[in-house]
C-alpha atoms as a PDB file:
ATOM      1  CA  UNK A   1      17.725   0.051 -11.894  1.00  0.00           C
ATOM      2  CA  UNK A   2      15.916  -2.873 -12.218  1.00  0.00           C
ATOM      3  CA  UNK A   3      11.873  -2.024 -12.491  1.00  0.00           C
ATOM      4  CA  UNK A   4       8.903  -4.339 -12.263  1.00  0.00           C
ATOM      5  CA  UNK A   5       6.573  -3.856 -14.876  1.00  0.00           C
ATOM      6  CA  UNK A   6       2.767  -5.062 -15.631  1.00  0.00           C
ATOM      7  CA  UNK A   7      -0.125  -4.140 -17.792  1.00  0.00           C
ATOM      8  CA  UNK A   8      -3.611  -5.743 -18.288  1.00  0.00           C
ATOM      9  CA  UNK A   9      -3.284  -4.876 -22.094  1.00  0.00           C
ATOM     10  CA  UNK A  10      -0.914  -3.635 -24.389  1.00  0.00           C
ATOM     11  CA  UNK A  11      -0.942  -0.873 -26.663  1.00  0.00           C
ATOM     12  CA  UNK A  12       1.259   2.177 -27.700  1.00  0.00           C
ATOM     13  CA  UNK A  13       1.241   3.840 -24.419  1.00  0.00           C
ATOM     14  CA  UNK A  14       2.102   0.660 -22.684  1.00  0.00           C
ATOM     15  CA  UNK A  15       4.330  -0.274 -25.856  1.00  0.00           C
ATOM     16  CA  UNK A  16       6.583   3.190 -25.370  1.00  0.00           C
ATOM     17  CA  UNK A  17       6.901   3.202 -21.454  1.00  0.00           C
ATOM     18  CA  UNK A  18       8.886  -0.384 -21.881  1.00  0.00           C
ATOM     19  CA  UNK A  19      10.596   0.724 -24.854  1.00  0.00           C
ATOM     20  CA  UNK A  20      11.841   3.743 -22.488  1.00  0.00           C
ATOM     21  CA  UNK A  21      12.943   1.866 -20.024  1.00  0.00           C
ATOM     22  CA  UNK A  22      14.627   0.013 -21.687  1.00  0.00           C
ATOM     23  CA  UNK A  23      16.763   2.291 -23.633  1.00  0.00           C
ATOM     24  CA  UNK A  24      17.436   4.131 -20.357  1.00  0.00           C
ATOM     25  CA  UNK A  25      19.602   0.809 -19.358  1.00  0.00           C
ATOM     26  CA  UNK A  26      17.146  -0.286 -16.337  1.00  0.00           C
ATOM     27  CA  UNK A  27      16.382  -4.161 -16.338  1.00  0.00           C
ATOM     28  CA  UNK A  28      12.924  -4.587 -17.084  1.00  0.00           C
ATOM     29  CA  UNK A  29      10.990  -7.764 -15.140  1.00  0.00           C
ATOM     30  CA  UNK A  30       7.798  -9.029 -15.663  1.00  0.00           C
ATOM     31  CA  UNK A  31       6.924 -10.748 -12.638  1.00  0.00           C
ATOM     32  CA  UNK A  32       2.999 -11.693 -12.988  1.00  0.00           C
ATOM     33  CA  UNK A  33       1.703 -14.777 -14.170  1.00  0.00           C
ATOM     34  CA  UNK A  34      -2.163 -13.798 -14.840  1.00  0.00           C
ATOM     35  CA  UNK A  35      -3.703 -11.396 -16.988  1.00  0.00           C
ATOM     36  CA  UNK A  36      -5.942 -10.294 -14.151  1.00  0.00           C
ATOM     37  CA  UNK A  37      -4.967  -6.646 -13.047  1.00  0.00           C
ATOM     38  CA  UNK A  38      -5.076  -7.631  -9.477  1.00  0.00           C
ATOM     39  CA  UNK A  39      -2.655 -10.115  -9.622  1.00  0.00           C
ATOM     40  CA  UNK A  40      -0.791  -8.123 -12.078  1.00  0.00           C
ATOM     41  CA  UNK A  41      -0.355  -5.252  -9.415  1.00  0.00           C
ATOM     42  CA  UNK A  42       0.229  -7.357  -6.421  1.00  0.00           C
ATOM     43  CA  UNK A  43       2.830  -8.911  -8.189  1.00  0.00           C
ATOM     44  CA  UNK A  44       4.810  -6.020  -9.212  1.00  0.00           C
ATOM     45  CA  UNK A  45       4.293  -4.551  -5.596  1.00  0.00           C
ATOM     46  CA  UNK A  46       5.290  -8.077  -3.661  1.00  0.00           C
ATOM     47  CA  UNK A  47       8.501  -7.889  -6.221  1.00  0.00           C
ATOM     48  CA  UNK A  48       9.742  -4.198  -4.856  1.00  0.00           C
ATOM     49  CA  UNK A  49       8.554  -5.197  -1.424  1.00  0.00           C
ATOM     50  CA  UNK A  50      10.572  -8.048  -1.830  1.00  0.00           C
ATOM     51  CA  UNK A  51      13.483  -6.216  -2.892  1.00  0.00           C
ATOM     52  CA  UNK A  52      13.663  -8.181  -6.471  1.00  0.00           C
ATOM     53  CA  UNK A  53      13.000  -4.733  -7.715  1.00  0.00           C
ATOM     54  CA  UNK A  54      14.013  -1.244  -7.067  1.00  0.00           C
ATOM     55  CA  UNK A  55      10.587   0.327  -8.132  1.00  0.00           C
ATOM     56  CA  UNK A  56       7.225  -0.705 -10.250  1.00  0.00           C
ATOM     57  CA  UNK A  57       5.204   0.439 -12.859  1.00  0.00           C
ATOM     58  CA  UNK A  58       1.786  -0.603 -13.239  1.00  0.00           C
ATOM     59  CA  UNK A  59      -0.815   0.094 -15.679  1.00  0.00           C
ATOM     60  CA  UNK A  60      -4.092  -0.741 -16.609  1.00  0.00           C
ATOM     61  CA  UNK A  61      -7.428   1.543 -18.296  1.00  0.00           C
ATOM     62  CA  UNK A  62      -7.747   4.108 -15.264  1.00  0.00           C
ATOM     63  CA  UNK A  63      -4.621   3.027 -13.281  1.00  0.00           C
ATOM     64  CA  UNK A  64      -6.343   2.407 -10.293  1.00  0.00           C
ATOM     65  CA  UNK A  65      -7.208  -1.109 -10.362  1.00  0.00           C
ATOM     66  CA  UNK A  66      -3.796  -2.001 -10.417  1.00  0.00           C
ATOM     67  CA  UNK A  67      -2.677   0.711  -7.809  1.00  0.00           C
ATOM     68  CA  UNK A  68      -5.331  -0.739  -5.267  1.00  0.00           C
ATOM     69  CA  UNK A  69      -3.725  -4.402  -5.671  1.00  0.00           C
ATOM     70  CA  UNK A  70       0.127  -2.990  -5.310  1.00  0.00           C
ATOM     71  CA  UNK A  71      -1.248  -1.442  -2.489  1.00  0.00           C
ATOM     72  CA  UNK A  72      -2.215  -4.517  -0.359  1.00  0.00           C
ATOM     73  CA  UNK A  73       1.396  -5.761  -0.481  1.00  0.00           C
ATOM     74  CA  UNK A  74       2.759  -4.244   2.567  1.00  0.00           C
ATOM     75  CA  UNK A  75       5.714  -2.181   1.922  1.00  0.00           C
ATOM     76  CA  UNK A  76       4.318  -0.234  -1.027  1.00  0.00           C
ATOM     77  CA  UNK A  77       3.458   2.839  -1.814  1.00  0.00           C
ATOM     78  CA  UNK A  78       2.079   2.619  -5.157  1.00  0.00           C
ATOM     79  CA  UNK A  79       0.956   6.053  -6.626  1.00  0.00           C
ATOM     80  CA  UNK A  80      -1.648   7.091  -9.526  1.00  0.00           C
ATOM     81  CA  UNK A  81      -0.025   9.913 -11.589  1.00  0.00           C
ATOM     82  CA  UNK A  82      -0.968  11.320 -14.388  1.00  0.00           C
ATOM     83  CA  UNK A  83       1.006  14.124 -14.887  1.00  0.00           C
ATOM     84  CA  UNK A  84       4.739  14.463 -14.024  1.00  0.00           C
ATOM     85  CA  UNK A  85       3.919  17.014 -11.085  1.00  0.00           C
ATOM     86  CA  UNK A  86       2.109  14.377  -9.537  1.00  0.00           C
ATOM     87  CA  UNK A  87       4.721  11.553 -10.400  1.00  0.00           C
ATOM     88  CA  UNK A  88       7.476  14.335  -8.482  1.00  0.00           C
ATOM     89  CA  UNK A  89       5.403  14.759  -6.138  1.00  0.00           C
ATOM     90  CA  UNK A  90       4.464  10.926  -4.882  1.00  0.00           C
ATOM     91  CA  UNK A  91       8.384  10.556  -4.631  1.00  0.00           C
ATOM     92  CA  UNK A  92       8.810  13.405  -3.025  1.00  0.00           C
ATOM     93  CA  UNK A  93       6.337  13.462  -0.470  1.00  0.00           C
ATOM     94  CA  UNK A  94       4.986   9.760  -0.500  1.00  0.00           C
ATOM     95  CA  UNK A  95       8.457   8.114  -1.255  1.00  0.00           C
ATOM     96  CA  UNK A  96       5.849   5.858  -3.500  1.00  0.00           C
ATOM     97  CA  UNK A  97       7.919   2.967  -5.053  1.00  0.00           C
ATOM     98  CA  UNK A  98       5.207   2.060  -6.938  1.00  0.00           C
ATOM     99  CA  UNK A  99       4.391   4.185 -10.696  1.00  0.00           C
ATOM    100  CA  UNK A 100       0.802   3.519 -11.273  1.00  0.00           C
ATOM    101  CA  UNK A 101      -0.696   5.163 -14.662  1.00  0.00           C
ATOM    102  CA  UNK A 102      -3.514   5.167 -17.202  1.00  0.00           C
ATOM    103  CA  UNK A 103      -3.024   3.075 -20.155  1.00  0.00           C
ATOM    104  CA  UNK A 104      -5.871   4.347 -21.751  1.00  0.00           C
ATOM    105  CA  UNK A 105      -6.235   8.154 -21.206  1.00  0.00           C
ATOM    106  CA  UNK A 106      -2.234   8.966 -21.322  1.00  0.00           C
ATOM    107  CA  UNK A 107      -0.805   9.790 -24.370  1.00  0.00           C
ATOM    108  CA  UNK A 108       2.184   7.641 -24.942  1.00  0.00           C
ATOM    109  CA  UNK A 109       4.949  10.703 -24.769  1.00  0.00           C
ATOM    110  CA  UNK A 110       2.802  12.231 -21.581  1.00  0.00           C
ATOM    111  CA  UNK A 111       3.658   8.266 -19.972  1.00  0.00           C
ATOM    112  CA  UNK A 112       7.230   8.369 -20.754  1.00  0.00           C
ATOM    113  CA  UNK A 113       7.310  11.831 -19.532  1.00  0.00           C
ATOM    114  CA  UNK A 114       5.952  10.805 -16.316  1.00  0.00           C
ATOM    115  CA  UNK A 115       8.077   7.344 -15.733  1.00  0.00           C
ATOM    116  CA  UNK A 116      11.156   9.409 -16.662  1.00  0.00           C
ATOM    117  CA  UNK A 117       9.971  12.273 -13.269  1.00  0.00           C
ATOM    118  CA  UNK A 118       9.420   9.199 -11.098  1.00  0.00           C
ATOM    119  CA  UNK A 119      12.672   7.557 -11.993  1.00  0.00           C
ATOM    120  CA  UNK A 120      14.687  10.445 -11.857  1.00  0.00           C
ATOM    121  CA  UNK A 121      16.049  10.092  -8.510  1.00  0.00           C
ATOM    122  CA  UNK A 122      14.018  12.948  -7.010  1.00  0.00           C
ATOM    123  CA  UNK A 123      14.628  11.683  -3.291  1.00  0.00           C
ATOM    124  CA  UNK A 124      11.874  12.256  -0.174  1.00  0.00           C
ATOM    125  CA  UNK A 125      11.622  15.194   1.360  1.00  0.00           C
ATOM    126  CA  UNK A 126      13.277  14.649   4.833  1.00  0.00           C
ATOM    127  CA  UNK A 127      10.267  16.778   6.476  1.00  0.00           C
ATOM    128  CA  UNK A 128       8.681  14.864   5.508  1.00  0.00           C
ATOM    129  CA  UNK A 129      10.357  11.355   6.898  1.00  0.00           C
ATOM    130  CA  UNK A 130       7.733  11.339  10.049  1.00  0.00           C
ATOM    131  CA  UNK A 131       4.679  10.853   7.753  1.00  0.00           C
ATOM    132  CA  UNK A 132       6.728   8.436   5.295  1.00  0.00           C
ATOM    133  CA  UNK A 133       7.911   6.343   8.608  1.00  0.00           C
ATOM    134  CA  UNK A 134       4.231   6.186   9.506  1.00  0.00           C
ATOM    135  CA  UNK A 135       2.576   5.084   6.085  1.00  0.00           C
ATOM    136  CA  UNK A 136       5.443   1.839   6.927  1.00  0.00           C
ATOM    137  CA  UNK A 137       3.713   1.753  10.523  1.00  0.00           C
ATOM    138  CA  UNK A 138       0.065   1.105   9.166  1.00  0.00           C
ATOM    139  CA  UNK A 139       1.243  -2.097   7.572  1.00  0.00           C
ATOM    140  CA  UNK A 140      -0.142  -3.590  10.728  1.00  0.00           C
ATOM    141  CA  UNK A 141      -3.458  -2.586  10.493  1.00  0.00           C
ATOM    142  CA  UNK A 142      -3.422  -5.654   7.557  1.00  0.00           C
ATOM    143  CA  UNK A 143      -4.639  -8.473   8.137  1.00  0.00           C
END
């Protein structure tokens, strides 16, 4: 797969989720230009949106920052996890596209952990496809 990727710093955590993603054969992009985590996030998000990417990972100290700005690029569903129930779960449920994590409070083998979950191909629930369909609806509420 090919995965967007961003981070506002770098450091072992952020260090071992590239290094896994690598080894695990997906194509990694770095499509932001600025160190800013806004622009950092909105740029991985406009590159899935845009279909230059199949999903994104984001990261910055909480994870948040950068899961806000995905967020404003309509067609994502960027998701905070921080544990790999969570990570199954945003797939699952949210069919997020978007991996947003902690760079600073995850261990680096609890972030691989977690990228690996979201990766895995864990498809959404189809009881869920009403609610899904309707997070794509309330792009128009942006203006």
């Amino acid at each position: 797969m090919r995965i967007a990727f961003s981070a506002d710093d770098r450091n072992a955590t952020t260090d071992a989720v590239q290094a896994f993603l690598a080894e695990a054969g997906h194509e990694v992009i770095h499509p932001a230009t600025s160190e800013l985590w806004p622009e950092l996030g909105a740029a991985v998000g406009k590159a899935v949106a845009d279909g230059d990417a199949d999903f994104g990972v984001v990261m910055c100290w909480t994870g948040t920052g950068t899961a806000i700005a995905a967020n404003k690029v309509p067609g994502v569903r960027a998701a905070l996890a921080w544990d790999t129930w969570i990570a199954a779960g945003a797939r699952k449920w949210n069919d997020a596209n978007v991996l947003a994590m902690s760079l600073k409070r995850l261990a680096p083998d609890v972030a691989v952990e977690i990228t690996e979950v979201f990766l895995s191909g864990i498809a959404p629930d189809a009881d869920e496809s009403a609610n899904i369909a309707r997070l794509g609806e309330m792009d128009e509420f942006r203006r």
